[in-house]
PDB file of N, CA and C in Angstrom:
ATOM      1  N   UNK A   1      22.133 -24.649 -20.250  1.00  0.00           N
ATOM      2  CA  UNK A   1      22.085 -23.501 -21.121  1.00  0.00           C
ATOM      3  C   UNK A   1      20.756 -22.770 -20.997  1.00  0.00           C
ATOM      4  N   UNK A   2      19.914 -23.398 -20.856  1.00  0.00           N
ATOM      5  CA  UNK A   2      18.323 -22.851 -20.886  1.00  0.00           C
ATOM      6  C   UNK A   2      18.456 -22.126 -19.183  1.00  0.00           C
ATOM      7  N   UNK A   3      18.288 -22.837 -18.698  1.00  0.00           N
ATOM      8  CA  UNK A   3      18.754 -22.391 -17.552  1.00  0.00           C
ATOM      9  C   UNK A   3      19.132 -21.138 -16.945  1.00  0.00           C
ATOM     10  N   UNK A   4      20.410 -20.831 -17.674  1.00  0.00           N
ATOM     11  CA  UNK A   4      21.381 -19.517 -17.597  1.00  0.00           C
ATOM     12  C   UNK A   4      20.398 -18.424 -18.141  1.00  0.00           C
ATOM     13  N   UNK A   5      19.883 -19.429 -19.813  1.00  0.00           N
ATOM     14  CA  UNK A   5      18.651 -17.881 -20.537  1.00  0.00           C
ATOM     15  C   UNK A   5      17.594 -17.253 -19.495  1.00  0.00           C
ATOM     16  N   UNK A   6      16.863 -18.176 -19.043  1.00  0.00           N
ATOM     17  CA  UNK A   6      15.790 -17.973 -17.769  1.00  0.00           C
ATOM     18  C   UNK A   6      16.440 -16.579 -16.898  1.00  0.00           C
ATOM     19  N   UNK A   7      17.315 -17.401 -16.366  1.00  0.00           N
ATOM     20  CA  UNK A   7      18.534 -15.845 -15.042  1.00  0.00           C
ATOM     21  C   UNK A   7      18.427 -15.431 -16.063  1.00  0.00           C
ATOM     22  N   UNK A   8      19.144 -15.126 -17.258  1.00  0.00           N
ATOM     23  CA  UNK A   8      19.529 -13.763 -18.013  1.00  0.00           C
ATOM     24  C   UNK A   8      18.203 -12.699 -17.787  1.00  0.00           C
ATOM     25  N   UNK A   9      17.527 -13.509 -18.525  1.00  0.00           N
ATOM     26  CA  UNK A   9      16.109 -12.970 -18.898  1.00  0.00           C
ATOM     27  C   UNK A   9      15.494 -11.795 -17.549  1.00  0.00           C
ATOM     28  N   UNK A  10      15.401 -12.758 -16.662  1.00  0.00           N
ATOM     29  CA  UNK A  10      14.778 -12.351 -15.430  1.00  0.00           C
ATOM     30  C   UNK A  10      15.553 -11.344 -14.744  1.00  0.00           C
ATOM     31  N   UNK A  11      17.021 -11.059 -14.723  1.00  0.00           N
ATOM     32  CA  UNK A  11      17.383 -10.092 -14.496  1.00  0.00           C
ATOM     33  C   UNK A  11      17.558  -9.016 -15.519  1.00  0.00           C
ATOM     34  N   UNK A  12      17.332  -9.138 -16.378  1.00  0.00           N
ATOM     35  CA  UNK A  12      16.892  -7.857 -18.004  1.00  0.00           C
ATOM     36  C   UNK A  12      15.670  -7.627 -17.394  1.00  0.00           C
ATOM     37  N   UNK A  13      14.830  -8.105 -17.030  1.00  0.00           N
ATOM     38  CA  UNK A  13      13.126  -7.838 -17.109  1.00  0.00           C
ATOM     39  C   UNK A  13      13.407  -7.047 -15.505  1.00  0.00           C
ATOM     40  N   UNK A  14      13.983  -7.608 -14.848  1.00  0.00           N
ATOM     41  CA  UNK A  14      13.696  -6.760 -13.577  1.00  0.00           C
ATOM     42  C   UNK A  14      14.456  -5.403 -13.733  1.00  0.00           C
ATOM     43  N   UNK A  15      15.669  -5.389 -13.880  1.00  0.00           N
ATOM     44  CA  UNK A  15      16.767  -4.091 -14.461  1.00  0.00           C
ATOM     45  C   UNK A  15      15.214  -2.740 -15.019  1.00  0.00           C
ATOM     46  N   UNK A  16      14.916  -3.998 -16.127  1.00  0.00           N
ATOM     47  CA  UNK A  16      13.845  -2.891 -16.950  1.00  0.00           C
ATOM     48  C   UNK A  16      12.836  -2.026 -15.829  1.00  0.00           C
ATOM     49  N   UNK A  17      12.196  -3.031 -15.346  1.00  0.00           N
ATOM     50  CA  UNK A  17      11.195  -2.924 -14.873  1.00  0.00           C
ATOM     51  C   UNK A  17      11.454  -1.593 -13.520  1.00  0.00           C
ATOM     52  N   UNK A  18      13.113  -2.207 -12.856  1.00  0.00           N
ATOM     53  CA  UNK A  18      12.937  -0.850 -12.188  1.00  0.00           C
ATOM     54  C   UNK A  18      13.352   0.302 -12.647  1.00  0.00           C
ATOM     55  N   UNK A  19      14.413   0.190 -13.703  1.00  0.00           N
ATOM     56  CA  UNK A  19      14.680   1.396 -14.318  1.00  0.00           C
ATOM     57  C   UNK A  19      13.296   1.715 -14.615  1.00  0.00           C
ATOM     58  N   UNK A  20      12.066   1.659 -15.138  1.00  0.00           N
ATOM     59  CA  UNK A  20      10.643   1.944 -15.399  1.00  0.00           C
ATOM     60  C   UNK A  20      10.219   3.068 -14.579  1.00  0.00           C
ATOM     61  N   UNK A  21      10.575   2.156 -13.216  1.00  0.00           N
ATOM     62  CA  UNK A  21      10.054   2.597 -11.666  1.00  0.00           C
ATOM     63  C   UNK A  21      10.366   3.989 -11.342  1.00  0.00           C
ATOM     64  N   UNK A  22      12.089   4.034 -11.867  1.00  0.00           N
ATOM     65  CA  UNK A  22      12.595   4.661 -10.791  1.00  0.00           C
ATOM     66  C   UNK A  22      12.585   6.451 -12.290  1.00  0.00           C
ATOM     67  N   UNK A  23      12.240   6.297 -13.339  1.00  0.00           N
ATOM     68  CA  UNK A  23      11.932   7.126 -13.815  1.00  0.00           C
ATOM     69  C   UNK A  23      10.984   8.196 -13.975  1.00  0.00           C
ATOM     70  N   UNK A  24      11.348   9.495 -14.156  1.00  0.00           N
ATOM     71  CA  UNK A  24      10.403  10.736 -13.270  1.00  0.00           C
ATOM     72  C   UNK A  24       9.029  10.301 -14.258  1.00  0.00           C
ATOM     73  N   UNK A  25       7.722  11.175 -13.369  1.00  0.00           N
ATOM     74  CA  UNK A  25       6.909  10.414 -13.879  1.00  0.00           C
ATOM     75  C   UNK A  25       6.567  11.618 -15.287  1.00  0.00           C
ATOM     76  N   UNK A  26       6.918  12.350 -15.627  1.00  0.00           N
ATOM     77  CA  UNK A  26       6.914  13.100 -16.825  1.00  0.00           C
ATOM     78  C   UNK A  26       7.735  12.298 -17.915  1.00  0.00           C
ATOM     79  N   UNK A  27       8.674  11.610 -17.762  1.00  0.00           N
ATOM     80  CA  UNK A  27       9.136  10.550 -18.652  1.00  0.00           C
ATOM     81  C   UNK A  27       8.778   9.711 -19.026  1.00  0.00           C
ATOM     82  N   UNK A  28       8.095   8.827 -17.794  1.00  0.00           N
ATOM     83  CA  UNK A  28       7.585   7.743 -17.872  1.00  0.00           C
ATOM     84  C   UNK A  28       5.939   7.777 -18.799  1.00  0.00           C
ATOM     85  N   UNK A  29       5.777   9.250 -18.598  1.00  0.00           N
ATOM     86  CA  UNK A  29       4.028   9.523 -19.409  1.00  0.00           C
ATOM     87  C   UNK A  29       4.577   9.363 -20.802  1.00  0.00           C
ATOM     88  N   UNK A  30       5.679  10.084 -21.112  1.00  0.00           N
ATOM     89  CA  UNK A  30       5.984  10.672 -22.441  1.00  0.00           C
ATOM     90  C   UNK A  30       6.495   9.290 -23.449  1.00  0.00           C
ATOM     91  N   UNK A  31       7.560   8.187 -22.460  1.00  0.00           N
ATOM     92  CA  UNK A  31       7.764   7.221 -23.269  1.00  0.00           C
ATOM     93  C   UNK A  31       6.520   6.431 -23.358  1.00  0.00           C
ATOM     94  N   UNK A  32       5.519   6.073 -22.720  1.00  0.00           N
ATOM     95  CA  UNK A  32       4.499   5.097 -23.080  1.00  0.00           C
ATOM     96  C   UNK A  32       3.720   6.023 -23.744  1.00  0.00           C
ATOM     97  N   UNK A  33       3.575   7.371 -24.233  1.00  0.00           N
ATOM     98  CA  UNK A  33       2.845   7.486 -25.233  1.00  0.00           C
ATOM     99  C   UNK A  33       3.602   7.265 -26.492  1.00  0.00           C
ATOM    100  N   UNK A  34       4.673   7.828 -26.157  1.00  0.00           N
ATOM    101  CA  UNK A  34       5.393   7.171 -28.180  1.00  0.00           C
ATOM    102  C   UNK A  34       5.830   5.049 -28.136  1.00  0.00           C
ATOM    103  N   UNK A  35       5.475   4.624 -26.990  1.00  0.00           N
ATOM    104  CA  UNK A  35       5.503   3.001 -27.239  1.00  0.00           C
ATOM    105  C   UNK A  35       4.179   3.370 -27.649  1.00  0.00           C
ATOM    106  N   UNK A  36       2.834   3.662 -26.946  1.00  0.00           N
ATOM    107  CA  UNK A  36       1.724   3.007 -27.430  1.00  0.00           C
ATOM    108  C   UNK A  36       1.386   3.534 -29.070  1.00  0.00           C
ATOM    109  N   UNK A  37       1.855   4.816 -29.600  1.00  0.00           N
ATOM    110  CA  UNK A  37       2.065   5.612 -31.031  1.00  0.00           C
ATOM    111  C   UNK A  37       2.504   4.164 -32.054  1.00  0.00           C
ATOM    112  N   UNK A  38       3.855   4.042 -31.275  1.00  0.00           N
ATOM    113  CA  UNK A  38       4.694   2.794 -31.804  1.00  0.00           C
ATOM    114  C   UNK A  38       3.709   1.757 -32.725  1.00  0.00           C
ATOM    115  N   UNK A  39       3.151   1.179 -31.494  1.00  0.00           N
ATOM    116  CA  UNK A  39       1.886  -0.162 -31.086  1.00  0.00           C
ATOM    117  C   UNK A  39       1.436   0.200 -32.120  1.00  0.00           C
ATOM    118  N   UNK A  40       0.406   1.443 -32.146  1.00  0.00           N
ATOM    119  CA  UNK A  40      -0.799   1.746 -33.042  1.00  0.00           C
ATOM    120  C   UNK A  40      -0.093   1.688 -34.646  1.00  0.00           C
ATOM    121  N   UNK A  41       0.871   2.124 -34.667  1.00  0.00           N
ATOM    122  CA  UNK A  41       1.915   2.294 -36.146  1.00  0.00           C
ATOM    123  C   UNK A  41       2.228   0.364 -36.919  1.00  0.00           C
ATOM    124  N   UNK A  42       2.147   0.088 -35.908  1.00  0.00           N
ATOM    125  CA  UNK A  42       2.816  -1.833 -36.508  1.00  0.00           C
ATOM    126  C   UNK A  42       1.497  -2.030 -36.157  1.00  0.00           C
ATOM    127  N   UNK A  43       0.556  -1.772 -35.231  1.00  0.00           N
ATOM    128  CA  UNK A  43      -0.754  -2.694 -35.740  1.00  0.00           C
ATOM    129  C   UNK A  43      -1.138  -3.713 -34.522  1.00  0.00           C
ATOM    130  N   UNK A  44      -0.308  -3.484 -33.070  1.00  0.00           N
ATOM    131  CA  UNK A  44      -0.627  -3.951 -31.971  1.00  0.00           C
ATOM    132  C   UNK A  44      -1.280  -3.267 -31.067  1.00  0.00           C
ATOM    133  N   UNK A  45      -1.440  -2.117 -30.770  1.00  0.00           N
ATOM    134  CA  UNK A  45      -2.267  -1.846 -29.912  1.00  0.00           C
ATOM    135  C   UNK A  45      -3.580  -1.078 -30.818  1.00  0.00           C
ATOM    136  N   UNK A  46      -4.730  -1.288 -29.521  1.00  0.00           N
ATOM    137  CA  UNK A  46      -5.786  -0.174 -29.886  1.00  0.00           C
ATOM    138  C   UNK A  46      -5.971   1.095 -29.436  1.00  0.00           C
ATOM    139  N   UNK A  47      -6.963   1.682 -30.413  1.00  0.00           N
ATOM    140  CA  UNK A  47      -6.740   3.021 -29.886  1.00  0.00           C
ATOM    141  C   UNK A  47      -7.838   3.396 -28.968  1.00  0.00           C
ATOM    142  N   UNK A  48      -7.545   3.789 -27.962  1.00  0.00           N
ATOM    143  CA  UNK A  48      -8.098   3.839 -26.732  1.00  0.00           C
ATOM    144  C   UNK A  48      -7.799   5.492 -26.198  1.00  0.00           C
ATOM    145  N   UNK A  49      -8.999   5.617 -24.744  1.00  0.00           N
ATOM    146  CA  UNK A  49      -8.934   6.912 -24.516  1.00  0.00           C
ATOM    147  C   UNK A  49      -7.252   7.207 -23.534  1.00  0.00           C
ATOM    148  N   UNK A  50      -7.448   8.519 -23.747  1.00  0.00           N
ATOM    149  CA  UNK A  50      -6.180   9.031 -22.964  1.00  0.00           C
ATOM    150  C   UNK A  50      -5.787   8.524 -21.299  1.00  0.00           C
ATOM    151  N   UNK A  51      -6.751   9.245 -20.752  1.00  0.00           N
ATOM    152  CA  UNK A  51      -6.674   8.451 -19.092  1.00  0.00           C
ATOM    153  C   UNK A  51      -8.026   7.869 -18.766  1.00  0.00           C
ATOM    154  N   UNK A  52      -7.505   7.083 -17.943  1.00  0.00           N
ATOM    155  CA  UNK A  52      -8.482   6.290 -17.205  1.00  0.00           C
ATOM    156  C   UNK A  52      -9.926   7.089 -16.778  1.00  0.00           C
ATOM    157  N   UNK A  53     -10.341   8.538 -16.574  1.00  0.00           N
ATOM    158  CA  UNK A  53     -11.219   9.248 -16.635  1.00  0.00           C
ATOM    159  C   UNK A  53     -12.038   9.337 -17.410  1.00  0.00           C
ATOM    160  N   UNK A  54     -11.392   9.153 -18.649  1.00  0.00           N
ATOM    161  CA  UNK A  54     -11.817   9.795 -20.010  1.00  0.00           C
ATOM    162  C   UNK A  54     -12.412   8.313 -20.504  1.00  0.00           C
ATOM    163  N   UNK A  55     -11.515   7.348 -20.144  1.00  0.00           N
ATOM    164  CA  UNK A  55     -12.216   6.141 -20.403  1.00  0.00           C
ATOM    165  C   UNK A  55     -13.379   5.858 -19.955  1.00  0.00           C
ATOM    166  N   UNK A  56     -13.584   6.160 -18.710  1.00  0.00           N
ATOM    167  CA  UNK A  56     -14.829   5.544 -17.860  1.00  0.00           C
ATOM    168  C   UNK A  56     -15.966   6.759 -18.158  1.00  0.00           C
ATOM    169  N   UNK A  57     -15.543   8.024 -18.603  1.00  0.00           N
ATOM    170  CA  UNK A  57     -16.479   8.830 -19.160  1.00  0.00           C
ATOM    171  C   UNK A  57     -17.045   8.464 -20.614  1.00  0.00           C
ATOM    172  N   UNK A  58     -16.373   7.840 -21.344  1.00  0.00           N
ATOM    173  CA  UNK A  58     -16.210   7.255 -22.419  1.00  0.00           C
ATOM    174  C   UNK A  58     -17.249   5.978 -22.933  1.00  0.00           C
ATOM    175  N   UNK A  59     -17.429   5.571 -21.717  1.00  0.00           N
ATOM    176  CA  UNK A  59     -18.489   3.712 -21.698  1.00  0.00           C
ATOM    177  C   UNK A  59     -19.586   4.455 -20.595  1.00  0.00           C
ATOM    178  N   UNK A  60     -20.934   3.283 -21.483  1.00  0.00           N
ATOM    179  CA  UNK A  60     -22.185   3.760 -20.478  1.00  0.00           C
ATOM    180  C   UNK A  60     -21.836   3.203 -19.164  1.00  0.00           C
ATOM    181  N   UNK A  61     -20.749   2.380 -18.644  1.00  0.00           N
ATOM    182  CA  UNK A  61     -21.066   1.716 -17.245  1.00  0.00           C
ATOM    183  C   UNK A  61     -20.011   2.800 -16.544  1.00  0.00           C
ATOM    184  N   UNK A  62     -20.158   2.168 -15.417  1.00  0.00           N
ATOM    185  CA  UNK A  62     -19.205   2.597 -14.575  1.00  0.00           C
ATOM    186  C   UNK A  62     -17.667   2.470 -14.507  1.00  0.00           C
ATOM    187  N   UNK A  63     -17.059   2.792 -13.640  1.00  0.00           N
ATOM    188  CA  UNK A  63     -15.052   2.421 -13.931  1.00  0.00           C
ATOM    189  C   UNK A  63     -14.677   1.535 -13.672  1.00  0.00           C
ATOM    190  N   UNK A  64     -15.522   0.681 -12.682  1.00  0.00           N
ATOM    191  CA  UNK A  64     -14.881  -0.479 -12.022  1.00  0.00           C
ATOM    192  C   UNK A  64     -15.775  -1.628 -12.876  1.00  0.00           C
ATOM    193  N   UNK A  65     -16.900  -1.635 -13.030  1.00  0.00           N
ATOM    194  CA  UNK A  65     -17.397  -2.603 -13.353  1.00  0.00           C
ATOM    195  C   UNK A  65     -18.609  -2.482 -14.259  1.00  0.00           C
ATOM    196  N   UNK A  66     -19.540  -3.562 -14.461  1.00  0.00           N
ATOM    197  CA  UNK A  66     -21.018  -3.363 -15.624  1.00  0.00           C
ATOM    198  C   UNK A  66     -22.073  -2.597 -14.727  1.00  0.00           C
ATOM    199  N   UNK A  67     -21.969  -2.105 -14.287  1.00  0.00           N
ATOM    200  CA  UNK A  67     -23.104  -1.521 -13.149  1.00  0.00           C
ATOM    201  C   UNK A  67     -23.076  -0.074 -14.135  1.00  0.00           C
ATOM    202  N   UNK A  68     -24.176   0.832 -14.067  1.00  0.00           N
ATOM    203  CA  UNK A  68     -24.156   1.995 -14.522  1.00  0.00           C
ATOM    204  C   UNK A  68     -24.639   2.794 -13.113  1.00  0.00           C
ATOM    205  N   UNK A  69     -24.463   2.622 -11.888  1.00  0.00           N
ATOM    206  CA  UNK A  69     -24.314   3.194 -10.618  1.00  0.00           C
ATOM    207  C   UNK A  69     -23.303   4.555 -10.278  1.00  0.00           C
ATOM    208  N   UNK A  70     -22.023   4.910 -10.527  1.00  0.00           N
ATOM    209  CA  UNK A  70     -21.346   5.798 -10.902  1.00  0.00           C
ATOM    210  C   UNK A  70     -21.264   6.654 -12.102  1.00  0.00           C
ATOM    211  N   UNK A  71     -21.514   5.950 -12.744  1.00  0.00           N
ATOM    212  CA  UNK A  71     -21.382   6.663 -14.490  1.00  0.00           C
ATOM    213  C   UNK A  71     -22.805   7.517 -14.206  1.00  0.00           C
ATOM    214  N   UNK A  72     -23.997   7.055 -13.527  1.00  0.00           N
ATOM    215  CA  UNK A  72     -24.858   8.104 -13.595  1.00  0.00           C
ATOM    216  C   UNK A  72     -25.012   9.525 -12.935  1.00  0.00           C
ATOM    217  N   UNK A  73     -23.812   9.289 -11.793  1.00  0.00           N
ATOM    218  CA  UNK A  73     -23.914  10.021 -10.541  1.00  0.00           C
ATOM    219  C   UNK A  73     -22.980  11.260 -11.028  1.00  0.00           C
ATOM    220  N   UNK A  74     -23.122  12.559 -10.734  1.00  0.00           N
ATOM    221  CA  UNK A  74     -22.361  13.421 -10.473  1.00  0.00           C
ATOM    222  C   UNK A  74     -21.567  13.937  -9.641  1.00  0.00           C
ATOM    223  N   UNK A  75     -20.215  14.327  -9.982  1.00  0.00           N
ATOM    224  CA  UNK A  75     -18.981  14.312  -9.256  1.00  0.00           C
ATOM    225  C   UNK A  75     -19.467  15.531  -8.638  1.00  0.00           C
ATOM    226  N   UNK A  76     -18.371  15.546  -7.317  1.00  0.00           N
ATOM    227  CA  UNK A  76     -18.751  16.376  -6.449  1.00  0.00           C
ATOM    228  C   UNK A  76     -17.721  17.641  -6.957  1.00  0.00           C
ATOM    229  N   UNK A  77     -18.136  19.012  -6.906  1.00  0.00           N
ATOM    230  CA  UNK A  77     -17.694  20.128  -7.241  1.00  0.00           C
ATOM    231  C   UNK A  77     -16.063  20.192  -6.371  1.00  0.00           C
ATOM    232  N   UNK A  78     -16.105  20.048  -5.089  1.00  0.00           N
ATOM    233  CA  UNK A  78     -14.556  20.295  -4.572  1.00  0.00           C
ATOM    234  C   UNK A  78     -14.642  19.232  -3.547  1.00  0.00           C
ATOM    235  N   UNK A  79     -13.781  18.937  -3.180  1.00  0.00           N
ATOM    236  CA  UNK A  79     -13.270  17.718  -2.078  1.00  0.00           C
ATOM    237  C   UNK A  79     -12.526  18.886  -0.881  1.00  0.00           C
ATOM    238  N   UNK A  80     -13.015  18.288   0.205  1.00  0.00           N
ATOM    239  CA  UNK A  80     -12.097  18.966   1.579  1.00  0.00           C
ATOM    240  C   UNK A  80     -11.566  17.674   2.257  1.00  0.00           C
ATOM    241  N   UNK A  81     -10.624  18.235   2.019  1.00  0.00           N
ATOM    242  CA  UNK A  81      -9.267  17.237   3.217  1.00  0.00           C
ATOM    243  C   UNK A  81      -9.265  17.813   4.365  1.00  0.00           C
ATOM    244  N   UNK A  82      -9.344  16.766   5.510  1.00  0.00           N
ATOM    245  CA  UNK A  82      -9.059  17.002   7.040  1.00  0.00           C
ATOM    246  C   UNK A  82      -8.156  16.394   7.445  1.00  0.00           C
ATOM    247  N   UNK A  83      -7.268  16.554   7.555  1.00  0.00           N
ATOM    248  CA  UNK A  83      -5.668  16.609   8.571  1.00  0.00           C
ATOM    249  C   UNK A  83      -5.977  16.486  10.106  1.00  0.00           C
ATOM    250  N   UNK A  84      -5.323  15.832  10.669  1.00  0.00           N
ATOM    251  CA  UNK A  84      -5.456  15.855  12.161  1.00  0.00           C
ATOM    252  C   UNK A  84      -3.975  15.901  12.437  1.00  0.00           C
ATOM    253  N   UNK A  85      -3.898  16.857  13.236  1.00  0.00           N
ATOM    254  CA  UNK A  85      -2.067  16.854  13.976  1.00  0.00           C
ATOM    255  C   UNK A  85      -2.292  16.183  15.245  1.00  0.00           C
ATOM    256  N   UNK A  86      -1.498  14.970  15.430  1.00  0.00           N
ATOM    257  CA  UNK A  86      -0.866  13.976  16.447  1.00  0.00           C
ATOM    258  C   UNK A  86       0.079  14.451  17.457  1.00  0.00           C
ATOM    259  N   UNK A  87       0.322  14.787  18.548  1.00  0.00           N
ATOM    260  CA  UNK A  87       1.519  14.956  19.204  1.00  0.00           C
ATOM    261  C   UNK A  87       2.034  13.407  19.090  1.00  0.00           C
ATOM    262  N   UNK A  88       3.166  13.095  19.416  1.00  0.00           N
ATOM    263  CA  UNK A  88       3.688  11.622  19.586  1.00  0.00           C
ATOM    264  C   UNK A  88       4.665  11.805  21.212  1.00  0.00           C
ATOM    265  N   UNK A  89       3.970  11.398  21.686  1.00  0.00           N
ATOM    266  CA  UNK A  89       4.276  11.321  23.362  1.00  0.00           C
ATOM    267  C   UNK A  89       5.567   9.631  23.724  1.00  0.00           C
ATOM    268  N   UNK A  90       6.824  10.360  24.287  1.00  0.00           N
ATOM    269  CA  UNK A  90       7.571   9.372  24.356  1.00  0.00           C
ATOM    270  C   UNK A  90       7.096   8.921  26.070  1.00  0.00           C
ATOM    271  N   UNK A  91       7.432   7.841  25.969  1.00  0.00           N
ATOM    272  CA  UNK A  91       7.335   7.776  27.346  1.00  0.00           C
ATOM    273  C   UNK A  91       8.525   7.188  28.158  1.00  0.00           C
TER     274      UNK A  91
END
């Protein structure tokens, strides 16, 4: 019997997990802000910054780690992408 619960389980959690996946990502923003609303309403989650940007702008260290090495540095005004076109030669 336990057994069978385990499979049940594990295929609910995966089902979930890709239905998660395979949802546009404007959905997927919109339901984890009313779960985390949810959270904050019953008293499980904290309240924390919006994105991951805002977070790491948010703390004196840096994003990745305790270092204050990035957090001091200023972002660069524009980024240039370089593309290289490949021919692909059959032989």
């Amino acid at each position: 019997m336990s057994e069978a619960l385990i499979a049940y389980g594990a295929v609910v959690w995966a089902a979930a997990y890709m239905g998660w996946r395979l949802l546009p990502v404007s959905w997927r923003h919109a339901l984890s802000q009313r779960c985390g609303k949810l959270g904050q309403w019953i008293g499980l989650a904290p309240v924390q910054a919006g994105t991951p940007s805002q977070a790491t702008q948010a703390r004196p260290q840096g994003g990745c780690g305790p270092c204050t090495g990035c957090a001091s540095r200023q972002r660069p005004d524009s980024t240039v992408m370089i593309t290289t076109n490949r021919e692909v030669r059959k032989c």
